[in-house]
PDB file of N, CA and C in Angstrom:
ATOM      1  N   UNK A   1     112.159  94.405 118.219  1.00  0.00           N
ATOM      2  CA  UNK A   1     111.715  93.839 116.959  1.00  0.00           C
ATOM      3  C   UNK A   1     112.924  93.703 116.042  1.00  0.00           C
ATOM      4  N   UNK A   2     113.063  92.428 115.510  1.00  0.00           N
ATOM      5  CA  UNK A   2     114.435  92.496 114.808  1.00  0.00           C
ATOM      6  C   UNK A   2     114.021  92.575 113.475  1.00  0.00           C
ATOM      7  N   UNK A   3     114.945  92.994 112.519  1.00  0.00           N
ATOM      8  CA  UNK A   3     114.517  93.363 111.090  1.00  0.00           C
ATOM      9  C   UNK A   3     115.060  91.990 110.382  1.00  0.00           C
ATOM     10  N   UNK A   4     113.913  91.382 110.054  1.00  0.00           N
ATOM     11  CA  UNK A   4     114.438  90.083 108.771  1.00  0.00           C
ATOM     12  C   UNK A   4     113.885  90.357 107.316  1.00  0.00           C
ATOM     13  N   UNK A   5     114.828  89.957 106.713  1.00  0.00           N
ATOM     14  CA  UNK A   5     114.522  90.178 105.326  1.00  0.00           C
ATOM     15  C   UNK A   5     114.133  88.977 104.435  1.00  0.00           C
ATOM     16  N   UNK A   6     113.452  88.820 103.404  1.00  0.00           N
ATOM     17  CA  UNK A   6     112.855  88.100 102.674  1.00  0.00           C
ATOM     18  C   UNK A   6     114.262  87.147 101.911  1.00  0.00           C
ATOM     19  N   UNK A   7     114.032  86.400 101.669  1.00  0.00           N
ATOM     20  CA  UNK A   7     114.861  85.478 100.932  1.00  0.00           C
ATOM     21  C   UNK A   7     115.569  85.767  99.849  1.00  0.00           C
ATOM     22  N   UNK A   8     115.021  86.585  98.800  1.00  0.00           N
ATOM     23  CA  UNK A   8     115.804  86.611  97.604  1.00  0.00           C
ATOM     24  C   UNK A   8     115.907  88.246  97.949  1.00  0.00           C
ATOM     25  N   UNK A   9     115.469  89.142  98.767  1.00  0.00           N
ATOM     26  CA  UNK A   9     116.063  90.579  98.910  1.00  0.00           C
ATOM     27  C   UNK A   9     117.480  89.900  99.911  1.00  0.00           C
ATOM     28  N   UNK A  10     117.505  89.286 101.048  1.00  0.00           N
ATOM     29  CA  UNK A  10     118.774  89.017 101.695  1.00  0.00           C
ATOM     30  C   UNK A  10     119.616  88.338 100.148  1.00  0.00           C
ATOM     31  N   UNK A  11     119.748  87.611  99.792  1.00  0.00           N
ATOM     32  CA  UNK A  11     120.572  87.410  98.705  1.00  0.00           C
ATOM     33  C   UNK A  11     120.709  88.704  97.824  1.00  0.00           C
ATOM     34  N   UNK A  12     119.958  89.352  97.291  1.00  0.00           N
ATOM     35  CA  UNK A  12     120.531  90.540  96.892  1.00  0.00           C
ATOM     36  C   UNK A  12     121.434  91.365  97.870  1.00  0.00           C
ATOM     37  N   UNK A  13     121.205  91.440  99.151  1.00  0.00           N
ATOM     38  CA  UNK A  13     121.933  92.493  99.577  1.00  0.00           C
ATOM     39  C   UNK A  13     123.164  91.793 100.071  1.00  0.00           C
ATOM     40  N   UNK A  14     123.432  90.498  99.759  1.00  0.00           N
ATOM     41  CA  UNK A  14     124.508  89.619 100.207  1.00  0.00           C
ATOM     42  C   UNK A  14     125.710  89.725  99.053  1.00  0.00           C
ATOM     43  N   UNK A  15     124.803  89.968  97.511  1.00  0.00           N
ATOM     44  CA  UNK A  15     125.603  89.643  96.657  1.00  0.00           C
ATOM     45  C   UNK A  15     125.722  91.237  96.350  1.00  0.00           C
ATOM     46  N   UNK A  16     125.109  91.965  96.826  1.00  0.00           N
ATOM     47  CA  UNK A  16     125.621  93.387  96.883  1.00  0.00           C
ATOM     48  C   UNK A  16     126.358  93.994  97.451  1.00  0.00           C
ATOM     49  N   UNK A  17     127.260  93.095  99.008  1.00  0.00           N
ATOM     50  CA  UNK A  17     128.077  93.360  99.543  1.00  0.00           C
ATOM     51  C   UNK A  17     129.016  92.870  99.269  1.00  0.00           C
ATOM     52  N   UNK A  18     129.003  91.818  98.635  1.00  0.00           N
ATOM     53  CA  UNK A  18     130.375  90.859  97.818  1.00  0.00           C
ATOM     54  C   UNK A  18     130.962  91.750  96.703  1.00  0.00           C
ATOM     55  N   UNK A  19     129.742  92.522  96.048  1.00  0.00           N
ATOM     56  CA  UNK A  19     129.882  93.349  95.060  1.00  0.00           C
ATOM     57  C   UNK A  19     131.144  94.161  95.290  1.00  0.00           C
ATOM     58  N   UNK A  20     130.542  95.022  96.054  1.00  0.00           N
ATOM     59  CA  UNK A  20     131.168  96.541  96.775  1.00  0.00           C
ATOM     60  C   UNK A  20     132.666  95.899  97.220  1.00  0.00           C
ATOM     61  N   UNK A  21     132.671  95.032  98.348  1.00  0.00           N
ATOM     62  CA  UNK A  21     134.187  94.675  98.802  1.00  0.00           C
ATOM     63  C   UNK A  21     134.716  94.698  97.707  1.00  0.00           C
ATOM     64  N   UNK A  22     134.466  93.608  96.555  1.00  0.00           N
ATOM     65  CA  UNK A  22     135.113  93.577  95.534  1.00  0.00           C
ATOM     66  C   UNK A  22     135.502  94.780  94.597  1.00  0.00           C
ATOM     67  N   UNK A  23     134.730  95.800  94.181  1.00  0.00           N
ATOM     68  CA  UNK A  23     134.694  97.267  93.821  1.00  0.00           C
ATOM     69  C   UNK A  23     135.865  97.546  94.387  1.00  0.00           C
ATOM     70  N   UNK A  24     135.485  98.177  95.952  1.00  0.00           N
ATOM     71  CA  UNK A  24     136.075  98.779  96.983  1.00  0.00           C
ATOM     72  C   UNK A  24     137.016  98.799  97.757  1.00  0.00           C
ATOM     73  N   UNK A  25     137.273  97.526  97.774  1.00  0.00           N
ATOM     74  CA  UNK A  25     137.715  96.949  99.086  1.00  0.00           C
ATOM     75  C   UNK A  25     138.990  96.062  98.680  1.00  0.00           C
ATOM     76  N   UNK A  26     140.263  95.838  99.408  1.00  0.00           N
ATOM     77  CA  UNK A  26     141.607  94.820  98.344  1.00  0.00           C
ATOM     78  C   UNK A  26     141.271  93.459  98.417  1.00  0.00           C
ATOM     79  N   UNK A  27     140.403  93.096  99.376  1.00  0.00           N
ATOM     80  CA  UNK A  27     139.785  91.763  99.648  1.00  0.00           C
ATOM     81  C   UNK A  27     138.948  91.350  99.339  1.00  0.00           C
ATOM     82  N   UNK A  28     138.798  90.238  98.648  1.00  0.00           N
ATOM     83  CA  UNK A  28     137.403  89.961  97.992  1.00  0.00           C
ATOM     84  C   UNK A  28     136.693  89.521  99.685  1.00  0.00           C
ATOM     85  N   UNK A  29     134.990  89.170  99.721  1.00  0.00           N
ATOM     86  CA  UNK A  29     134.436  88.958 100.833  1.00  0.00           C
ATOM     87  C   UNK A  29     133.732  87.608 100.620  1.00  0.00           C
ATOM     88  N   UNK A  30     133.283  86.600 100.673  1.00  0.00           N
ATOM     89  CA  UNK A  30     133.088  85.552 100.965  1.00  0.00           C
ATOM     90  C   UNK A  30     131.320  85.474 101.258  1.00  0.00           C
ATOM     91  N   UNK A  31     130.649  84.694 100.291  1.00  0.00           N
ATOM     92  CA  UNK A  31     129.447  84.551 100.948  1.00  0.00           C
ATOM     93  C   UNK A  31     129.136  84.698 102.753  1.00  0.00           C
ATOM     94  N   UNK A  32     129.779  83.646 103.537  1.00  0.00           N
ATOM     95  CA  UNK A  32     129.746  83.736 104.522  1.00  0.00           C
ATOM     96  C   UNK A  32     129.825  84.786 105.429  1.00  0.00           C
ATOM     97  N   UNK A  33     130.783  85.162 104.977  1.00  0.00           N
ATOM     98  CA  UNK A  33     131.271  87.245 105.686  1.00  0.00           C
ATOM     99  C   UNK A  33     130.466  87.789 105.497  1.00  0.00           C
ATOM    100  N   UNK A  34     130.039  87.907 103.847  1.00  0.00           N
ATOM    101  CA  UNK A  34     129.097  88.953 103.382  1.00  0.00           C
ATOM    102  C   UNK A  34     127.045  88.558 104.592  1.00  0.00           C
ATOM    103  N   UNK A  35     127.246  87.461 104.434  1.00  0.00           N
ATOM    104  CA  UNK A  35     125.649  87.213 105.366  1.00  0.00           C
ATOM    105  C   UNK A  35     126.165  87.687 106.310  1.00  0.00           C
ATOM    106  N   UNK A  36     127.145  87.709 107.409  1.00  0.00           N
ATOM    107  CA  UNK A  36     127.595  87.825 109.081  1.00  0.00           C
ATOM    108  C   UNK A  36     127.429  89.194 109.176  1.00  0.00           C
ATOM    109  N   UNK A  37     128.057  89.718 107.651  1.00  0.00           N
ATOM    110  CA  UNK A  37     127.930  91.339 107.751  1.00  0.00           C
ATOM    111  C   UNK A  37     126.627  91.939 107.809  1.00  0.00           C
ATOM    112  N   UNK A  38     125.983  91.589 106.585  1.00  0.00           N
ATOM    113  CA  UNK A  38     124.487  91.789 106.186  1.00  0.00           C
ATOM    114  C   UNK A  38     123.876  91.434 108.322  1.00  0.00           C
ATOM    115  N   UNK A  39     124.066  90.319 108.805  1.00  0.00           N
ATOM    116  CA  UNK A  39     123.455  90.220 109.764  1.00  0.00           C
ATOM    117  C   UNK A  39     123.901  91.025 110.591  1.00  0.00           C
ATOM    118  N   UNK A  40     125.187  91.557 110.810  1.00  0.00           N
ATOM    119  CA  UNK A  40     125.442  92.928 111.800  1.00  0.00           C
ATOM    120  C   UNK A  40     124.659  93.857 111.590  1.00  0.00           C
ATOM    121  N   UNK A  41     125.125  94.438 110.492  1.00  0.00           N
ATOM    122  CA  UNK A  41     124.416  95.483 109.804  1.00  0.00           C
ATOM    123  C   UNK A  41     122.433  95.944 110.626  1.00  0.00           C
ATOM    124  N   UNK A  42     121.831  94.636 110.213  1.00  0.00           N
ATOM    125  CA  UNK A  42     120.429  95.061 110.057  1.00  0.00           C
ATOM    126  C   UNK A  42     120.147  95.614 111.765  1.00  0.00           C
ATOM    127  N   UNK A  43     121.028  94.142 112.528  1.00  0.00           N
ATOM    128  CA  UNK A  43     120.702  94.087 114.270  1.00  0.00           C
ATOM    129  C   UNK A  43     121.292  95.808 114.229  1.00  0.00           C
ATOM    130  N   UNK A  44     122.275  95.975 113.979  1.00  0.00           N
ATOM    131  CA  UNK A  44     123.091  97.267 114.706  1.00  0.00           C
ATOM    132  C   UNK A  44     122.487  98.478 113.649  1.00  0.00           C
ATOM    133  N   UNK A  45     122.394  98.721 113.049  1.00  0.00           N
ATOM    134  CA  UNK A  45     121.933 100.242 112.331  1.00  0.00           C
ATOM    135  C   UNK A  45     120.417 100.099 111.814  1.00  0.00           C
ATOM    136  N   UNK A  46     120.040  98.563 111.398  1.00  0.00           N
ATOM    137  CA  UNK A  46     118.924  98.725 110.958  1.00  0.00           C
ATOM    138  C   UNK A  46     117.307  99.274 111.568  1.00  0.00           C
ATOM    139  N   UNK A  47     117.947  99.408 113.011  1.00  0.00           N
ATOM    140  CA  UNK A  47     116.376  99.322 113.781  1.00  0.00           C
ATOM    141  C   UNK A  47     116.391 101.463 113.834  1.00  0.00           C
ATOM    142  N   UNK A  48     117.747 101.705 113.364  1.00  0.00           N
ATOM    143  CA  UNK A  48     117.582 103.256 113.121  1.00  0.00           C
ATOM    144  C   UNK A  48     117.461 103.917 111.834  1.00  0.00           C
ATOM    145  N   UNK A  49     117.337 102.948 110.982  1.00  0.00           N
ATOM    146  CA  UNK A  49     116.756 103.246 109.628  1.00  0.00           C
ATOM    147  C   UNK A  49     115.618 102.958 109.423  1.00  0.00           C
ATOM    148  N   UNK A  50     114.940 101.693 110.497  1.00  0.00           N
ATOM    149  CA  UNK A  50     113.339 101.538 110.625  1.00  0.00           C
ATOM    150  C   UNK A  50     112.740 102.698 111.388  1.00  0.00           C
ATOM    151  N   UNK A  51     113.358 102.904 112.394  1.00  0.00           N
ATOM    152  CA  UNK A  51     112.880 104.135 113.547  1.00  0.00           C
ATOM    153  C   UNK A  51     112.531 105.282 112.144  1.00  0.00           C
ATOM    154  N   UNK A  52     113.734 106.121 111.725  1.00  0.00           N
ATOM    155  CA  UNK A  52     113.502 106.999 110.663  1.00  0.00           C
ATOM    156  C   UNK A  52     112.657 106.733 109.857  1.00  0.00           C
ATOM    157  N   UNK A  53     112.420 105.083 109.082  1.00  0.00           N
ATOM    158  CA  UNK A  53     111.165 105.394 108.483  1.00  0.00           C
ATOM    159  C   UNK A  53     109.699 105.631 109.194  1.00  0.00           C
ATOM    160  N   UNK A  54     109.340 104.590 109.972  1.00  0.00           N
ATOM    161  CA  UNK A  54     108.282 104.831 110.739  1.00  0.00           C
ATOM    162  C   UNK A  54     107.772 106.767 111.034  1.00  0.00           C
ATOM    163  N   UNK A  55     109.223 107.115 111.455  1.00  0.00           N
ATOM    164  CA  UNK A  55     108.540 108.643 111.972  1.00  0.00           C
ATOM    165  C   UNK A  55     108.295 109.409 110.460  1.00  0.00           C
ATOM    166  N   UNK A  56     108.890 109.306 109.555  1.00  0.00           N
ATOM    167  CA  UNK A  56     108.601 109.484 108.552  1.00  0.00           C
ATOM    168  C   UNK A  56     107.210 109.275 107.753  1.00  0.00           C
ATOM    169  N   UNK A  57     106.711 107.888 108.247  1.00  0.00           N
ATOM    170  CA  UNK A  57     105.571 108.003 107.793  1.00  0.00           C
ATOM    171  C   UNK A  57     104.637 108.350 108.335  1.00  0.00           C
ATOM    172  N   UNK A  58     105.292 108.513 109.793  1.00  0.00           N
ATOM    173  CA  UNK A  58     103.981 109.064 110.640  1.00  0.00           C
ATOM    174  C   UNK A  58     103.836 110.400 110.209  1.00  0.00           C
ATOM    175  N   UNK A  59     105.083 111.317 110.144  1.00  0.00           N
ATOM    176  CA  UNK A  59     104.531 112.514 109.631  1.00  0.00           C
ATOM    177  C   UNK A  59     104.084 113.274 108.599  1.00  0.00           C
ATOM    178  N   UNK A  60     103.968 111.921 107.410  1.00  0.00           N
ATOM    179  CA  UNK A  60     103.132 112.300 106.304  1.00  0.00           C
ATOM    180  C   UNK A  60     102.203 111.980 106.387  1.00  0.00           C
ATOM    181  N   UNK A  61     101.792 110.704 106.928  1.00  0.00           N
ATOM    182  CA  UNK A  61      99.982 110.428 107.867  1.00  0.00           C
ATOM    183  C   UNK A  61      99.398 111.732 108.256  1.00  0.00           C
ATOM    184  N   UNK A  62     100.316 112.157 109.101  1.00  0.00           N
ATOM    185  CA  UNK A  62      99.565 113.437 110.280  1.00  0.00           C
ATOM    186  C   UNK A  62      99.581 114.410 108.979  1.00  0.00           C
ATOM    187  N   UNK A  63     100.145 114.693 108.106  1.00  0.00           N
ATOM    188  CA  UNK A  63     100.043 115.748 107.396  1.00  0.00           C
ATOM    189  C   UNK A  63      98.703 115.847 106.198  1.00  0.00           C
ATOM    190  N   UNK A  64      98.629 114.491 105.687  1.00  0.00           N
ATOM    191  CA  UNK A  64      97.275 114.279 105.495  1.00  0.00           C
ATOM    192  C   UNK A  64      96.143 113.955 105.734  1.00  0.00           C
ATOM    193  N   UNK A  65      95.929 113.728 107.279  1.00  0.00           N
ATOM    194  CA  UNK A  65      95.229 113.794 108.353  1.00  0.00           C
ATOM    195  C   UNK A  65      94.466 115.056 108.623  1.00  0.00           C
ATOM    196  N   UNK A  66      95.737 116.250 108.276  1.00  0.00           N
ATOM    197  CA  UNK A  66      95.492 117.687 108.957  1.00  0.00           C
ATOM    198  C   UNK A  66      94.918 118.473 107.379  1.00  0.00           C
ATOM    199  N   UNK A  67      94.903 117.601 106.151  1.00  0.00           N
ATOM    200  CA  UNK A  67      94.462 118.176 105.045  1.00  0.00           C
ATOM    201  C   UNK A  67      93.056 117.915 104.921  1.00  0.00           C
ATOM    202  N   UNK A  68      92.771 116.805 105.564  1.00  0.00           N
ATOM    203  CA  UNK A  68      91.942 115.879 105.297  1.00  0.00           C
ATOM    204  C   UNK A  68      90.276 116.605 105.299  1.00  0.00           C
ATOM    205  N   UNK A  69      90.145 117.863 106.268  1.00  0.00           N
ATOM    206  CA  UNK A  69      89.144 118.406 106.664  1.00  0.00           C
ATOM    207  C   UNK A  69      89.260 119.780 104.957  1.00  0.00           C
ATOM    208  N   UNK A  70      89.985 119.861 104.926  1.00  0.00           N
ATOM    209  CA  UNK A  70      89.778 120.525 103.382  1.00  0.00           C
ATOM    210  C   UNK A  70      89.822 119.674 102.060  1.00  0.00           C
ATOM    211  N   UNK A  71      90.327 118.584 102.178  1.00  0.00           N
ATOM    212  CA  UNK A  71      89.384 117.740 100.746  1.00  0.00           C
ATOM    213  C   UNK A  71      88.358 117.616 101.395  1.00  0.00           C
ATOM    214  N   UNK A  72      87.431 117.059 102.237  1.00  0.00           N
ATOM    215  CA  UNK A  72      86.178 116.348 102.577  1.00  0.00           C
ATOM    216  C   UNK A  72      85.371 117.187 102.999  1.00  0.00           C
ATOM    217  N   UNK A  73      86.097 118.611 103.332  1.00  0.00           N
ATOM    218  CA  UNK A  73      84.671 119.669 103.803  1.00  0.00           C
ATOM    219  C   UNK A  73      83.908 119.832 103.233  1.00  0.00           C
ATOM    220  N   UNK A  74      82.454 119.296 103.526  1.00  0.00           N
ATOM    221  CA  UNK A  74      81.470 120.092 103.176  1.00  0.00           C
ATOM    222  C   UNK A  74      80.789 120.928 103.714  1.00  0.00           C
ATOM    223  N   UNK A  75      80.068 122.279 103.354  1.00  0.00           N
ATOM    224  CA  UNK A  75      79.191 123.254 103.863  1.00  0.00           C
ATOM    225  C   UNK A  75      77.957 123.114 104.436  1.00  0.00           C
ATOM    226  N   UNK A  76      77.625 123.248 106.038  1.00  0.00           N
ATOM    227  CA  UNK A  76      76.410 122.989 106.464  1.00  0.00           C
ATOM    228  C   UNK A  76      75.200 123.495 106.548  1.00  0.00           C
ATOM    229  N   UNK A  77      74.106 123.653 106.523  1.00  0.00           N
ATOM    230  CA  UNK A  77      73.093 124.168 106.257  1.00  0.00           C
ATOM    231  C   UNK A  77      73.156 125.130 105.079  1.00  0.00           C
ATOM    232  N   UNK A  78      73.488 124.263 103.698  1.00  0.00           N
ATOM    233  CA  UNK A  78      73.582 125.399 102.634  1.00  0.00           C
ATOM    234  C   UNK A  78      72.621 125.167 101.780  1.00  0.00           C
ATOM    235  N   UNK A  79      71.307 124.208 102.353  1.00  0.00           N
ATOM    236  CA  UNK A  79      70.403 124.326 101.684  1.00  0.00           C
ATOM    237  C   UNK A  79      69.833 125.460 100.743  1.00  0.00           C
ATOM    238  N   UNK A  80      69.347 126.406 101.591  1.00  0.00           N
ATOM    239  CA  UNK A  80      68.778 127.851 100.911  1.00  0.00           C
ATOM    240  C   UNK A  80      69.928 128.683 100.410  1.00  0.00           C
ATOM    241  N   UNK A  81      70.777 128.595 100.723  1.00  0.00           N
ATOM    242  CA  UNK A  81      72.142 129.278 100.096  1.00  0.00           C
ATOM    243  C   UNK A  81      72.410 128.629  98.741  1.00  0.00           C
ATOM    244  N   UNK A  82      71.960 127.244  98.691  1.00  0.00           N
ATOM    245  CA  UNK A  82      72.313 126.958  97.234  1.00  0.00           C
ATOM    246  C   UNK A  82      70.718 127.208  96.154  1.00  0.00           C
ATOM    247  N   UNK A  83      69.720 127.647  96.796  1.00  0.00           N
ATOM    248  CA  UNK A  83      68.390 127.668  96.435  1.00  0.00           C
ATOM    249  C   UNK A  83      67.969 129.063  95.330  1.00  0.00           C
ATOM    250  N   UNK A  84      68.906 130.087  95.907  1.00  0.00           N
ATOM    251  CA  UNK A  84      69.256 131.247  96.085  1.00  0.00           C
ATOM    252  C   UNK A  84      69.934 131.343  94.863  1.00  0.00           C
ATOM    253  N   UNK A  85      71.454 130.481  95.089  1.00  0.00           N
ATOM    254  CA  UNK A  85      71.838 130.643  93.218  1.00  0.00           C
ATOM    255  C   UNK A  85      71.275 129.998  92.212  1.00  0.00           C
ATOM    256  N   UNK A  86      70.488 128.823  92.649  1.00  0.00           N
ATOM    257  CA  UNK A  86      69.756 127.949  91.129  1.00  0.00           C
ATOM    258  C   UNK A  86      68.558 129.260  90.879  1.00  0.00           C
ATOM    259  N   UNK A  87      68.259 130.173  91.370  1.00  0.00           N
ATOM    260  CA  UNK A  87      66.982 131.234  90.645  1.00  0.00           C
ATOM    261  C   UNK A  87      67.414 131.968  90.024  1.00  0.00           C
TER     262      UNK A  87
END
């Protein structure tokens, strides 16, 4: 699955790498560079920053999954048990 980005987030992160070279770097970077980079970038590291999120959210799923039986518990046959305190 390859990671593509939306139109005006890829331009942000294009003109955010033009940014930084420029900051950072003795060379300014070039629209063109800056997309080639942005496109290395996502193919080569991005599918391990998706991996990390995914498990990430899986294990806050499972964690409120495993809560889930203590918000929603209710008590069974507490008919006469609750009969008991309304007297």
């Amino acid at each position: 699955m390859s990671i593509k980005l939306e139109k005006e987030t890829q331009k942000q992160a294009i003109d955010s790498l033009q940014r930084y070279f420029d900051v950072n770097m003795e060379e300014r970077i070039g629209n063109l560079q800056a997309s080639a980079l942005l496109d290395f970038l996502l193919e080569e590291i991005g599918p391990s920053i998706y991996n990390q999120a995914v498990r990430d959210s899986q294990n806050h799923l499972q964690q409120r999954v495993q809560e889930l039986d203590i918000d929603v518990h209710e008590a069974e046959f507490s008919y006469w048990q609750n009969q008991k305190k309304r007297r």
